[in-house]
Protein backbone atom coordinates (compact mmCIF):
# COMPACT_ATOMS: atom_id res chain seq x y z
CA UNK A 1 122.92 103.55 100.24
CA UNK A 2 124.21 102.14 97.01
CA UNK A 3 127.10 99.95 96.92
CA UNK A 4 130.61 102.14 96.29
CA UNK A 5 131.53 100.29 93.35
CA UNK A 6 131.55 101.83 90.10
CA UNK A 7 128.70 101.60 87.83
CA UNK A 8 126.65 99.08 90.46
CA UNK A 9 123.35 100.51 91.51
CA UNK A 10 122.31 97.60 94.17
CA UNK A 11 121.82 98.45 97.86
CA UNK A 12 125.35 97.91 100.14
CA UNK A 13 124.65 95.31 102.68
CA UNK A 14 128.28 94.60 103.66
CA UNK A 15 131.45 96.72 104.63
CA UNK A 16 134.23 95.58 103.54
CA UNK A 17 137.66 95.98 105.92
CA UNK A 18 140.59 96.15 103.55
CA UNK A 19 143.91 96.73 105.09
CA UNK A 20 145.40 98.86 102.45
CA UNK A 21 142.78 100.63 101.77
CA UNK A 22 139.56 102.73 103.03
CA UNK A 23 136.76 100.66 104.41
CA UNK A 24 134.22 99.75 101.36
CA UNK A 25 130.14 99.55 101.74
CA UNK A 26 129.19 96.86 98.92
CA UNK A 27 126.61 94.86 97.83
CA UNK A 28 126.35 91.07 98.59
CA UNK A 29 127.72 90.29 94.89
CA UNK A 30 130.98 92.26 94.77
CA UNK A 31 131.32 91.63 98.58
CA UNK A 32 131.40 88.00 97.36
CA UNK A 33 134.07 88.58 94.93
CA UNK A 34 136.30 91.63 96.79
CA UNK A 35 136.03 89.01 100.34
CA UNK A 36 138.41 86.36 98.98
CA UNK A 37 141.15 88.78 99.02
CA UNK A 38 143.77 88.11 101.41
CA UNK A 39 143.27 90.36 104.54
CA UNK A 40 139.86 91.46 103.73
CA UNK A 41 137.12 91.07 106.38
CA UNK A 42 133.43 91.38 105.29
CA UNK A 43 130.84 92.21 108.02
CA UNK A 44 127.36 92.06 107.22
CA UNK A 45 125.52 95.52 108.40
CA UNK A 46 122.59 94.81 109.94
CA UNK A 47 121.24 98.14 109.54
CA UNK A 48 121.63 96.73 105.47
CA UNK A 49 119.34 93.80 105.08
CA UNK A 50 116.13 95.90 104.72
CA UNK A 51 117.41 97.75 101.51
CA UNK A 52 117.13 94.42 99.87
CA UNK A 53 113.02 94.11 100.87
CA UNK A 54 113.06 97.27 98.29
């Protein structure tokens, strides 16, 4: 699965918990970013870490 940002193309390894909006599946990079939010929880998928083996 690719990461529900626009234009972004890499695999989603993390879901993002946002509490005013829907839950997000992201890549590591814009989970980076979106994470420092206040109120956002990112949890690794586990299921996620062999889309980045390719």
């Amino acid at each position: 699965m690719d990461c529900a940002e626009d234009d972004c193309e890499r695999p989603a390894v993390v879901e993002l918990h946002i509490p005013w909006a829907e839950n997000r599946l992201v890549c590591a990079a814009h989970a980076r970013v979106l994470g420092r939010q206040e109120g956002v929880v990112a949890d690794p998928r586990p299921d996620g870490s062999d889309d980045l083996l390719g």
